[in-house]
Structures are given as C-alpha cells and as structure tokens.
C-alpha atoms as a PDB file:
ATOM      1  CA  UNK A   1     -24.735 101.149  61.667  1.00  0.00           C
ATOM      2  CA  UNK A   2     -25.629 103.662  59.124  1.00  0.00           C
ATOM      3  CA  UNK A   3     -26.676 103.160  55.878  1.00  0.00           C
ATOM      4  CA  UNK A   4     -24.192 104.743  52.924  1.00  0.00           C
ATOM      5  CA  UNK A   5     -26.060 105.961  50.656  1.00  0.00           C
ATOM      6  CA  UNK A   6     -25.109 107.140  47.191  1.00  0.00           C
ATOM      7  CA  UNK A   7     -25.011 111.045  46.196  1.00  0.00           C
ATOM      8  CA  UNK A   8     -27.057 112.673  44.021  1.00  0.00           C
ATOM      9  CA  UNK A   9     -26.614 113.477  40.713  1.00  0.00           C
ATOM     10  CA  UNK A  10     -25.418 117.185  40.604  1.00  0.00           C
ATOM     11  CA  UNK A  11     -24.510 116.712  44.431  1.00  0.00           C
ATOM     12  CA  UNK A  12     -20.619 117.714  45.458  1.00  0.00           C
ATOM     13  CA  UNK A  13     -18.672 115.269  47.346  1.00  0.00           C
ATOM     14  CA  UNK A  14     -16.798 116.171  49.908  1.00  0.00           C
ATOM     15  CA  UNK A  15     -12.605 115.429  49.908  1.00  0.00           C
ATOM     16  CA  UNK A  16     -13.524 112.424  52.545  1.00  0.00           C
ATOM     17  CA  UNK A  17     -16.304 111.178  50.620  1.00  0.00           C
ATOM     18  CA  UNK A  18     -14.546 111.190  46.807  1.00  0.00           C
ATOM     19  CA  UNK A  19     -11.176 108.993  48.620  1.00  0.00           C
ATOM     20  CA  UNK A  20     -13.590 106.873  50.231  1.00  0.00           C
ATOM     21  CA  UNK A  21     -15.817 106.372  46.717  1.00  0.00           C
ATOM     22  CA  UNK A  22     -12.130 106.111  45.082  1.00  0.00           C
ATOM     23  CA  UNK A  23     -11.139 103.098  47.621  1.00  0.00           C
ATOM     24  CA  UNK A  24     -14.063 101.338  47.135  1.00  0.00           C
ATOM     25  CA  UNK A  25     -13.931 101.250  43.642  1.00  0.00           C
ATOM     26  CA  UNK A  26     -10.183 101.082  42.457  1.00  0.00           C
ATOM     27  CA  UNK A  27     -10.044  97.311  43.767  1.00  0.00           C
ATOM     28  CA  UNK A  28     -12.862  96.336  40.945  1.00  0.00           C
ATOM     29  CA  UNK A  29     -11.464  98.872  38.494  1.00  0.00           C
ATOM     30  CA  UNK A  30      -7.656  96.695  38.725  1.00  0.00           C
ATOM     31  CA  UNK A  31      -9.712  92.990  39.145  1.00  0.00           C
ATOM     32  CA  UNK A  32     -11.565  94.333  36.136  1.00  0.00           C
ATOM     33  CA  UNK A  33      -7.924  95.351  34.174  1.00  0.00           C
ATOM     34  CA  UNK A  34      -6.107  92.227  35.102  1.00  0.00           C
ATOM     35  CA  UNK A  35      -9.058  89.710  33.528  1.00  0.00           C
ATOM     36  CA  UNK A  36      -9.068  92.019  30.358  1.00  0.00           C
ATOM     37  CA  UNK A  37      -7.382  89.340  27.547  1.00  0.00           C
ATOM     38  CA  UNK A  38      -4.354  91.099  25.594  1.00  0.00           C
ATOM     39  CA  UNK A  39      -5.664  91.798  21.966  1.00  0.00           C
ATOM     40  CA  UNK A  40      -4.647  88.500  19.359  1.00  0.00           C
ATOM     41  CA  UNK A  41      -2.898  90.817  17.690  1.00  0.00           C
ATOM     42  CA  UNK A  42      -0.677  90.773  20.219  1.00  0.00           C
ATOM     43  CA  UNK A  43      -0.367  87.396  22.192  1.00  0.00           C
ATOM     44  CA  UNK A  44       1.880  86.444  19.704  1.00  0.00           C
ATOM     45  CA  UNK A  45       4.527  89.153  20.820  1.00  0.00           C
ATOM     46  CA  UNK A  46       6.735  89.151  23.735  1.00  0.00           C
ATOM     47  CA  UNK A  47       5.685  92.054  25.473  1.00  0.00           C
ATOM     48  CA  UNK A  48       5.686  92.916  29.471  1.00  0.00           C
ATOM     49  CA  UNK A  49       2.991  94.156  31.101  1.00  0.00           C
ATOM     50  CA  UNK A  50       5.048  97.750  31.097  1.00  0.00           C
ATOM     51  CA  UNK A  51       4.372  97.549  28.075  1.00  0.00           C
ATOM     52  CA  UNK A  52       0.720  97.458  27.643  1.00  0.00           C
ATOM     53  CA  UNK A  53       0.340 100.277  29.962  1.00  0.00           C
ATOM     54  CA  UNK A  54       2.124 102.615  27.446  1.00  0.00           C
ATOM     55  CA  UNK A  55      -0.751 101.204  24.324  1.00  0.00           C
ATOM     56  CA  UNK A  56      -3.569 103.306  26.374  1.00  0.00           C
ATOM     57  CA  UNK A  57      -2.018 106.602  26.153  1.00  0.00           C
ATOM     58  CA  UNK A  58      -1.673 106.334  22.414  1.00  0.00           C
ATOM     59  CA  UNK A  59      -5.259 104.890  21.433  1.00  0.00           C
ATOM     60  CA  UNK A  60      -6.310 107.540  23.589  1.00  0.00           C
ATOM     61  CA  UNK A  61      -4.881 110.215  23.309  1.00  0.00           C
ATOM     62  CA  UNK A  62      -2.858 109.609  19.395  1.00  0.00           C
ATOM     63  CA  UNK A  63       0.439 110.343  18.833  1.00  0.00           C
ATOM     64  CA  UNK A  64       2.624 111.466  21.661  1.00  0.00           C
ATOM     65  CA  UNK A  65       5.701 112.855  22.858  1.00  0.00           C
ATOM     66  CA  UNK A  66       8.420 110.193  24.700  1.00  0.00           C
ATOM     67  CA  UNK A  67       8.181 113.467  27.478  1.00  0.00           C
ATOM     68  CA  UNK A  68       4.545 113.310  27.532  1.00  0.00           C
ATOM     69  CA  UNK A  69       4.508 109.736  27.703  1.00  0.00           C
ATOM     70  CA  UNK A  70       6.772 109.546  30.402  1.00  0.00           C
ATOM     71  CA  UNK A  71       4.812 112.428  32.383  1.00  0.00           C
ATOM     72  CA  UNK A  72       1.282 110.212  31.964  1.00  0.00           C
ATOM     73  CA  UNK A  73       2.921 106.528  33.128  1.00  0.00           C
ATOM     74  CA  UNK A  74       4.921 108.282  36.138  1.00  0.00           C
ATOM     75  CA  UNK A  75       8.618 106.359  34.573  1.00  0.00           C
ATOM     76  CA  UNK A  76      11.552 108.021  33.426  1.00  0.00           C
ATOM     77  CA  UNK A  77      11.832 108.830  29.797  1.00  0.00           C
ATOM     78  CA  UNK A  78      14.497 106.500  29.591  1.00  0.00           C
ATOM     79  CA  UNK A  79      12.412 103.997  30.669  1.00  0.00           C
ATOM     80  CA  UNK A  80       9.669 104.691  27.964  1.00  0.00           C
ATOM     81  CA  UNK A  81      12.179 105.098  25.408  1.00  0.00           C
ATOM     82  CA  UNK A  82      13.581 101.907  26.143  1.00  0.00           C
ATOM     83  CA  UNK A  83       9.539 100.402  25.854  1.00  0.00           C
ATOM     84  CA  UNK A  84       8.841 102.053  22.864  1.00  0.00           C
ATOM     85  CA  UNK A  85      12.090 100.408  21.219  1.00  0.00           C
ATOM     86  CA  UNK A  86      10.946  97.185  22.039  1.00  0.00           C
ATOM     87  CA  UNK A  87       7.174  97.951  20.744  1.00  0.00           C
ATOM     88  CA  UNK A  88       8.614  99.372  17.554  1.00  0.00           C
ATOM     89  CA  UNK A  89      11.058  96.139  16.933  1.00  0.00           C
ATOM     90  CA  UNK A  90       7.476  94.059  17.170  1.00  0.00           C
ATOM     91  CA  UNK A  91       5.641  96.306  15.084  1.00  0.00           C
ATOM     92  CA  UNK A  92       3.759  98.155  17.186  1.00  0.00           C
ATOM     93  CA  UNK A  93       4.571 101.447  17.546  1.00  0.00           C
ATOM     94  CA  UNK A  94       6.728 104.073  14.612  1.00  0.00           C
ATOM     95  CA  UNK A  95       8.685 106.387  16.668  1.00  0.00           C
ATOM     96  CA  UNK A  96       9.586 109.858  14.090  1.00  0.00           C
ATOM     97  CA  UNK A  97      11.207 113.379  15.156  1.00  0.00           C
ATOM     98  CA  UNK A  98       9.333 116.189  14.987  1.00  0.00           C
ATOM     99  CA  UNK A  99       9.718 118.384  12.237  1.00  0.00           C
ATOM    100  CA  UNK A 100       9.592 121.452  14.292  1.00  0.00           C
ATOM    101  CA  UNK A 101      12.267 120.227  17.129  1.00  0.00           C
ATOM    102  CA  UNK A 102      14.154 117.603  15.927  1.00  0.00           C
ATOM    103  CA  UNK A 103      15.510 116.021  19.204  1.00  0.00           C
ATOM    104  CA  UNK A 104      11.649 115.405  20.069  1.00  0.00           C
ATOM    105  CA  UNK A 105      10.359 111.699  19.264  1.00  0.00           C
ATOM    106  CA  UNK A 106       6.686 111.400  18.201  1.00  0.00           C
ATOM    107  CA  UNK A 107       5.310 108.056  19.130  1.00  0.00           C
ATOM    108  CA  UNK A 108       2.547 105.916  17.376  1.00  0.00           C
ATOM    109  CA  UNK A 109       0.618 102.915  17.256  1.00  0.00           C
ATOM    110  CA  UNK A 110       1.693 101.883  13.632  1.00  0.00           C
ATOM    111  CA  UNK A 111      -1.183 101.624  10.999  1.00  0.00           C
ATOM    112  CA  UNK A 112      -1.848  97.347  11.661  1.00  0.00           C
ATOM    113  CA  UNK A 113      -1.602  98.216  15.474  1.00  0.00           C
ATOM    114  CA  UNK A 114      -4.284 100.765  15.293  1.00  0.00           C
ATOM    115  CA  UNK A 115      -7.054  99.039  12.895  1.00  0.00           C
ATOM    116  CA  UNK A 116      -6.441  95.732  15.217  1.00  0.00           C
ATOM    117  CA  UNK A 117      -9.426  95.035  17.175  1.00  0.00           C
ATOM    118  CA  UNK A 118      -9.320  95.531  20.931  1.00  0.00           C
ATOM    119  CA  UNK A 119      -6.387  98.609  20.392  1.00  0.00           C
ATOM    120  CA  UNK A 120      -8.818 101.099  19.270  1.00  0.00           C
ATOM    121  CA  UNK A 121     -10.829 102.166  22.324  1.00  0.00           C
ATOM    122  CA  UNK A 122     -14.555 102.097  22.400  1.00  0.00           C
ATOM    123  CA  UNK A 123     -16.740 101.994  19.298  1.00  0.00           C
ATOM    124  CA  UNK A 124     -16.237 105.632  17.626  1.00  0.00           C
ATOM    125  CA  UNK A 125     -13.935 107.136  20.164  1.00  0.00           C
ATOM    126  CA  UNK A 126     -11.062 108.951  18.057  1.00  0.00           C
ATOM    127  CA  UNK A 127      -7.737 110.031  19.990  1.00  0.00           C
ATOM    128  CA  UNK A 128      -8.766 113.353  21.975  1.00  0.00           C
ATOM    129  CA  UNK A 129      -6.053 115.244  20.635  1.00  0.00           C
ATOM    130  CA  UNK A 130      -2.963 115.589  18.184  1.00  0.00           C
ATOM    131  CA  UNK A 131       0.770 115.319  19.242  1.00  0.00           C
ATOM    132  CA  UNK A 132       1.328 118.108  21.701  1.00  0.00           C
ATOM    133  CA  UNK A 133       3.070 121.206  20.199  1.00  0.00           C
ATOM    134  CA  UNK A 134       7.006 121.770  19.781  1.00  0.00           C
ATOM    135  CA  UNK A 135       8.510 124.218  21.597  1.00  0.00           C
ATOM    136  CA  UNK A 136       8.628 125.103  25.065  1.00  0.00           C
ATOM    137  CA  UNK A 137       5.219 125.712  27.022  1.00  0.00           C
ATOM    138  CA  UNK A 138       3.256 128.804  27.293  1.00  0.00           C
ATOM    139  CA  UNK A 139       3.677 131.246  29.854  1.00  0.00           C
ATOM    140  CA  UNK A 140       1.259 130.586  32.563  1.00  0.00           C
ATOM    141  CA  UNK A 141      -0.812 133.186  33.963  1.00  0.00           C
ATOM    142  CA  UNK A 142       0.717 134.967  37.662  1.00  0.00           C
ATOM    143  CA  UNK A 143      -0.718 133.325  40.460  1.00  0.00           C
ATOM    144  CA  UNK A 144      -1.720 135.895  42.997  1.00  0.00           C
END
C-alpha cells in the first residue's frame, strides 16, 4: 500500500487528485453542517431546512437578487420566491424592487436578523459585495 501523502503548499493538484481531496472531505464538511445548532434567534420560527440554505448567501454575500439567489442554491426562482415569502412573514428577510428595474426583487436579512448572533458570519467578515447591478449583463469578451 502506498502512503497518501499531502501536497505542498504552492504545489498544483492534478483533476484526479482535487475530486479525490473533494470526496474525502465533503462527508466531514456535511457531518460538520448538520451538528451546527440553528441560531436562537431562530428556533422559535417554523422554518425548513430550504430555508436555512438561502440565510448563507445573504450574510455572505448582502443583499441579493431572487435571480441570483436562485442561480447560487441551484432551485427555480419560484421556488426561492416562495422561501423568501415565508422568511419575510417571520421576520427575517425585507424583500424591495430595485429602483433601477422595478420587476427585480432585492432580498435582505432584515436589520434584527443581521445583528443576531450566529447570522453574521465570522468575527469581522462584511458581505463581499453589494446587490448585483440592474440591467442586463455585460458583453463578454469573443472566445476564440
């Protein structure tokens, strides 16, 4: 038997290697994510498990688009629009339009959400970015 050994730091896996490191660690990662308690905040509500897999995207990343939303959890729009109504009836979440395209929702944690401990990500980690832009995308670049 040989012994695995871990790569370097710096080093380049190779396609094989990276699945195989992925295998071997997204059992822990999901034992890890089911013993994780829901916030107190939040015990109290009835909420799904669907539904605590949308809070992620908006501690980390801040307000976003249903679309976007949708795009990041692999579900339907429909299907987050119909978990961000039930978020916003508990409190949760504020869904607004944007000002710039007014058929787009903007969702939210709502103020209480967002100072409650355990839905604001690490210690000092802000949302990486703002609610994406209105409008439709930017023109790629040609792939040759």
């Amino acid at each position: 038997m040989s012994e695995e050994t871990e790569p370097e730091a710096g080093s380049r896996l190779s396609a094989e290697e990276a699945v195989r490191a992925m295998l071997v660690t997204l059992p822990r990662l999901v034992s890890r994510a089911k013993r994780t308690p829901v916030p107190e905040q939040l015990r109290s509500l009835r909420l799904a498990p669907r539904h605590l897999s949308l809070l992620p995207c908006l501690i980390f990343d801040g307000p976003t688009s249903v679309k976007d939303l949708a795009a990041r959890l692999e579900v339907a729009p429909t299907t987050v629009s119909l978990m961000v109504s039930d978020l916003q009836r508990e409190g949760v979440v504020e869904r607004r339009s944007d000002p710039d395209d007014r058929r787009r929702s903007i969702v939210s944690l709502t103020e209480d959400a967002a100072r409650a401990p355990g839905t604001r990500g690490p210690a000092g980690v802000a949302p990486r970015r703002p609610a994406p832009p209105a409008g439709p995308p930017a023109p790629s670049a040609a792939v040759s």
